[in-house]
N, C-alpha and C. Protein backbone atom coordinates (compact mmCIF):
# COMPACT_ATOMS: atom_id res chain seq x y z
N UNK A 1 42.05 -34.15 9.13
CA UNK A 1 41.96 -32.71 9.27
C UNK A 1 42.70 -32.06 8.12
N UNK A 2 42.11 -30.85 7.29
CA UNK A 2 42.24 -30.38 6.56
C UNK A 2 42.81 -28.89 7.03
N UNK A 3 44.64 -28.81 7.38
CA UNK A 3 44.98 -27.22 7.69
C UNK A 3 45.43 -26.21 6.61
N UNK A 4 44.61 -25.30 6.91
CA UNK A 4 44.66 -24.27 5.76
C UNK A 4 45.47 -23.14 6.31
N UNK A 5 46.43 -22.85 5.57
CA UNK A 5 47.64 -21.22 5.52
C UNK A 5 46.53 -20.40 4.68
N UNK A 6 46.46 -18.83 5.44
CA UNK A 6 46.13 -18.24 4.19
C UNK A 6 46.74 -17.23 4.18
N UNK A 7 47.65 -16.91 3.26
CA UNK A 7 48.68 -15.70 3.10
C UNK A 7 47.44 -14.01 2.98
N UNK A 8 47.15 -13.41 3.81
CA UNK A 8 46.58 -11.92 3.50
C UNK A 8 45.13 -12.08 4.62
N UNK A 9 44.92 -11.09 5.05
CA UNK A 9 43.77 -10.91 5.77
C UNK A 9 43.08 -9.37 5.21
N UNK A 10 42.63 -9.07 4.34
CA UNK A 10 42.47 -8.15 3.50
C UNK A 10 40.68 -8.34 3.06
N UNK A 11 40.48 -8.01 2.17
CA UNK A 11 38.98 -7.57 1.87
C UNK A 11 38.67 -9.56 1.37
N UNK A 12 39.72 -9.90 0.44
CA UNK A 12 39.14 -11.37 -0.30
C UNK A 12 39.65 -12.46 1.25
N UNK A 13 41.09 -11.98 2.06
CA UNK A 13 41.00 -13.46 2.51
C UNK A 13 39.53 -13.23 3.98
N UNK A 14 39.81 -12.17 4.21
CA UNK A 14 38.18 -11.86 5.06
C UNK A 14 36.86 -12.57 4.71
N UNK A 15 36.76 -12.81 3.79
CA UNK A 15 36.03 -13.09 2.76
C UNK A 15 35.91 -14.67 2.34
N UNK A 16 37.37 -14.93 2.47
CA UNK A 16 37.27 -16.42 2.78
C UNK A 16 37.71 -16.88 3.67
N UNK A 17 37.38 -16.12 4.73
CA UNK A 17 37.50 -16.74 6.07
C UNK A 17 36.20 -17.11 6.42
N UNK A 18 35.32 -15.76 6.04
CA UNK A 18 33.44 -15.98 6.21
C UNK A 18 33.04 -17.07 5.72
N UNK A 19 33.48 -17.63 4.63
CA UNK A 19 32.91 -18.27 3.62
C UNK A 19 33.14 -19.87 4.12
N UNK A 20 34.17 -20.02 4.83
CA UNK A 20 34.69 -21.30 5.33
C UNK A 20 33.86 -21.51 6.49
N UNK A 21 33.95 -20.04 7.26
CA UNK A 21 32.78 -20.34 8.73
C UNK A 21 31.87 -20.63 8.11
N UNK A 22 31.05 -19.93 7.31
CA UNK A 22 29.89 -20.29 7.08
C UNK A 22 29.16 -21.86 6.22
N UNK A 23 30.51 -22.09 5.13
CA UNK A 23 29.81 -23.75 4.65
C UNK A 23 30.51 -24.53 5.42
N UNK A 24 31.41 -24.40 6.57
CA UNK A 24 32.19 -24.90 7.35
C UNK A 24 31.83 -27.01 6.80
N UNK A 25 30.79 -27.15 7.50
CA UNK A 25 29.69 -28.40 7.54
C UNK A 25 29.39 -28.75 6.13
N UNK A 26 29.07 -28.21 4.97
CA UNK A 26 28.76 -28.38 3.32
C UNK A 26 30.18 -28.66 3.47
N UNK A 27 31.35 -28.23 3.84
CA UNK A 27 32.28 -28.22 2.72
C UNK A 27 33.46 -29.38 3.49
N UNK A 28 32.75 -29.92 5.12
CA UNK A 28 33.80 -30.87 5.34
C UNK A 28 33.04 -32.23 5.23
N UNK A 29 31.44 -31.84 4.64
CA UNK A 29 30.84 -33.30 4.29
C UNK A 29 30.97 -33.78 2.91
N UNK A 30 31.44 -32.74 1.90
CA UNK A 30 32.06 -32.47 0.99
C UNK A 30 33.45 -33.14 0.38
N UNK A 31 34.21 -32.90 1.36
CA UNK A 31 35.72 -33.70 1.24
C UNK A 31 35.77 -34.66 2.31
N UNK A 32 35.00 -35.02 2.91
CA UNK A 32 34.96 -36.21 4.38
C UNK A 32 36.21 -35.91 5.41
N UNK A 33 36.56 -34.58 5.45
CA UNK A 33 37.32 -34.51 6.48
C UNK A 33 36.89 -32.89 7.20
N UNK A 34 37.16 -32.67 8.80
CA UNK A 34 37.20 -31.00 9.14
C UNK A 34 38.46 -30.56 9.00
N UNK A 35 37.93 -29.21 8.27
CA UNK A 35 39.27 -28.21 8.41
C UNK A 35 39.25 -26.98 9.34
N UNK A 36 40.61 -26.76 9.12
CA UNK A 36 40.68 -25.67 10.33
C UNK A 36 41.82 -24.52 9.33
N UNK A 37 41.34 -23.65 9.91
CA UNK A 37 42.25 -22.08 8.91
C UNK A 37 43.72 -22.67 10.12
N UNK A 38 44.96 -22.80 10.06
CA UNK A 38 45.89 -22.97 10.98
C UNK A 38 46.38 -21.71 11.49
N UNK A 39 47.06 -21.27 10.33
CA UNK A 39 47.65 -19.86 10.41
C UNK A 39 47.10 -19.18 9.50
N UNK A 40 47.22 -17.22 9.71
CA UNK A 40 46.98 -16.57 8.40
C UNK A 40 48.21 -15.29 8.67
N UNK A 41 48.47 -14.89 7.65
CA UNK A 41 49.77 -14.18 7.27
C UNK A 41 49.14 -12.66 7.20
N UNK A 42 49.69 -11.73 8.13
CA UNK A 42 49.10 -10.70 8.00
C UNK A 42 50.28 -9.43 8.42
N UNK A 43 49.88 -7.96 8.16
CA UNK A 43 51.04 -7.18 8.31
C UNK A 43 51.24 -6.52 9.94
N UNK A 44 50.08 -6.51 9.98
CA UNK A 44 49.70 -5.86 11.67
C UNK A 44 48.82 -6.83 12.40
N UNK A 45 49.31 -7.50 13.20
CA UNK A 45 48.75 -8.58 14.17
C UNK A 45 47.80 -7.96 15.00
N UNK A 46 48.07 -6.64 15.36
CA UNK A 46 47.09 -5.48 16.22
C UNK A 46 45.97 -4.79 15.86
N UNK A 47 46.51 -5.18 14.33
CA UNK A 47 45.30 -4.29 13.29
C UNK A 47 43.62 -4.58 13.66
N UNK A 48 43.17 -3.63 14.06
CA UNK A 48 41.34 -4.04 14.48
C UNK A 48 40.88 -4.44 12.76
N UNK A 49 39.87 -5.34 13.24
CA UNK A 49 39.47 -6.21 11.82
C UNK A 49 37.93 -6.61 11.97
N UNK A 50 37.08 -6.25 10.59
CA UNK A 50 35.83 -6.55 10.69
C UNK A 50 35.63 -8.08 11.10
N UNK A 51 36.08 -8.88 11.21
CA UNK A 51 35.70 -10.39 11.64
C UNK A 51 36.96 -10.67 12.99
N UNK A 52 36.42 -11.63 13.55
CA UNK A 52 37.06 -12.49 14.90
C UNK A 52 37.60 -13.19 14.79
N UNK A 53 39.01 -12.89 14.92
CA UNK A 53 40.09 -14.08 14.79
C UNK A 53 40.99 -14.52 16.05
N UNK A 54 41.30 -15.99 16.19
CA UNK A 54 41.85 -15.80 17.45
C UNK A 54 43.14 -15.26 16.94
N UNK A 55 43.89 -14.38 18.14
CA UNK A 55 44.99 -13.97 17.59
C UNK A 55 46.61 -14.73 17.32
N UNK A 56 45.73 -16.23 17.99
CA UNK A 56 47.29 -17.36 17.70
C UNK A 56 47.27 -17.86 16.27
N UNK A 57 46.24 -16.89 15.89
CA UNK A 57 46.49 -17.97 14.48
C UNK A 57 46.95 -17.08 13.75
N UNK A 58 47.26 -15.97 13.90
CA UNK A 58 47.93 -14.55 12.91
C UNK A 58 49.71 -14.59 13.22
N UNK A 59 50.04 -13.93 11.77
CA UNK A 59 51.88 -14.54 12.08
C UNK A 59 52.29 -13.59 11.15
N UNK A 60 53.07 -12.90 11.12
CA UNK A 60 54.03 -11.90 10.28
C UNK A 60 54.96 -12.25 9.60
N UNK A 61 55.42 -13.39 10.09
CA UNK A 61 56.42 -14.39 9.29
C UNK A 61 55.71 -15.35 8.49
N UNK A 62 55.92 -14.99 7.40
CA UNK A 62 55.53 -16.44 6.36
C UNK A 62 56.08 -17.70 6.48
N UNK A 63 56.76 -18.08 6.78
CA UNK A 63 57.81 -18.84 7.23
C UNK A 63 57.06 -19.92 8.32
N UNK A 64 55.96 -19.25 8.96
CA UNK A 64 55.29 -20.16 9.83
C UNK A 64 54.12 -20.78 8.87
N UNK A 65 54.48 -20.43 7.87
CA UNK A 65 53.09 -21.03 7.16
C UNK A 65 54.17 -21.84 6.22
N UNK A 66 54.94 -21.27 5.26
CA UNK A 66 55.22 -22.67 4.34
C UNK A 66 56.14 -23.07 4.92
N UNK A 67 56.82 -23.40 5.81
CA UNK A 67 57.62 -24.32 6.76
C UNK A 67 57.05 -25.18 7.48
N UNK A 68 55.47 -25.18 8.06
CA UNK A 68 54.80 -25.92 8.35
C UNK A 68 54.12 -27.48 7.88
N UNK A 69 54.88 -28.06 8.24
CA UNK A 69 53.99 -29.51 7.85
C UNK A 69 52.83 -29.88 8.35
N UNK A 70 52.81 -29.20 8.97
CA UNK A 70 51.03 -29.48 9.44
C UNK A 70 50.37 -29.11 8.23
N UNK A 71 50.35 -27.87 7.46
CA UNK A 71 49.63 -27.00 6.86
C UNK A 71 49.01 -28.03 5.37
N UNK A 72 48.06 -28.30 4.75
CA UNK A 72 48.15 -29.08 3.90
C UNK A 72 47.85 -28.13 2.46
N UNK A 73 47.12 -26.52 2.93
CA UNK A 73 47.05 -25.84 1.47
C UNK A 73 47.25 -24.86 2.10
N UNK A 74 47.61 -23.78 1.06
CA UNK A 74 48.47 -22.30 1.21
C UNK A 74 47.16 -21.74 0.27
N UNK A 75 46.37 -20.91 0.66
CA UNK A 75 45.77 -19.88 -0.25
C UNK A 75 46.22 -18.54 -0.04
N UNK A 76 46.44 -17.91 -1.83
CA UNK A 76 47.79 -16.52 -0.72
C UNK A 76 46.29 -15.72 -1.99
N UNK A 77 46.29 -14.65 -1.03
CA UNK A 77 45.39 -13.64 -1.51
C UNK A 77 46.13 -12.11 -0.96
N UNK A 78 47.46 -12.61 -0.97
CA UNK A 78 48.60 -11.04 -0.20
C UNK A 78 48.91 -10.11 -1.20
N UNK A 79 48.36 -9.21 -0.29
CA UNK A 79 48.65 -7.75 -1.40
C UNK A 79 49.86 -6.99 -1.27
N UNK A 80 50.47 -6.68 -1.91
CA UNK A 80 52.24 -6.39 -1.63
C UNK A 80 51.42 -4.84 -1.62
């Protein structure tokens, strides 16, 4: 299993969140393993959002993402 951090939930990581649902299957026959988004780093956990996320996977603390050994890649697309 392939766990992915992605620092920002914004217009690009939205964007590659779609993009993962959608080649989900191309892209874990691709690297011979499934991945899963673990956590994603965002400012408002409440914030209404064009796509469906469960909400255990949203975290305000970064800290749950690069402290994580589970996590095996960090894609940060965070907009200060």
């Amino acid at each position: 299993m392939l766990n992915i951090g992605l620092l920002g939930l914004g217009t690009v990581g939205t964007g590659i969140v779609q993009i993962l649902e959608e080649r989900k299957k191309y892209l874990e026959k691709l690297i011979k393993q499934e991945i899963s988004i673990s956590k994603i780093l965002v400012k408002d956990i409440d914030k209404k959002r064009d796509i469906e996320i469960d909400k255990e996977k949203l975290t305000t603390d970064i800290y749950e993402i690069i402290e994580d050994d589970n996590i095996d890649i960090i894609i940060e697309v965070w907009e200060v």
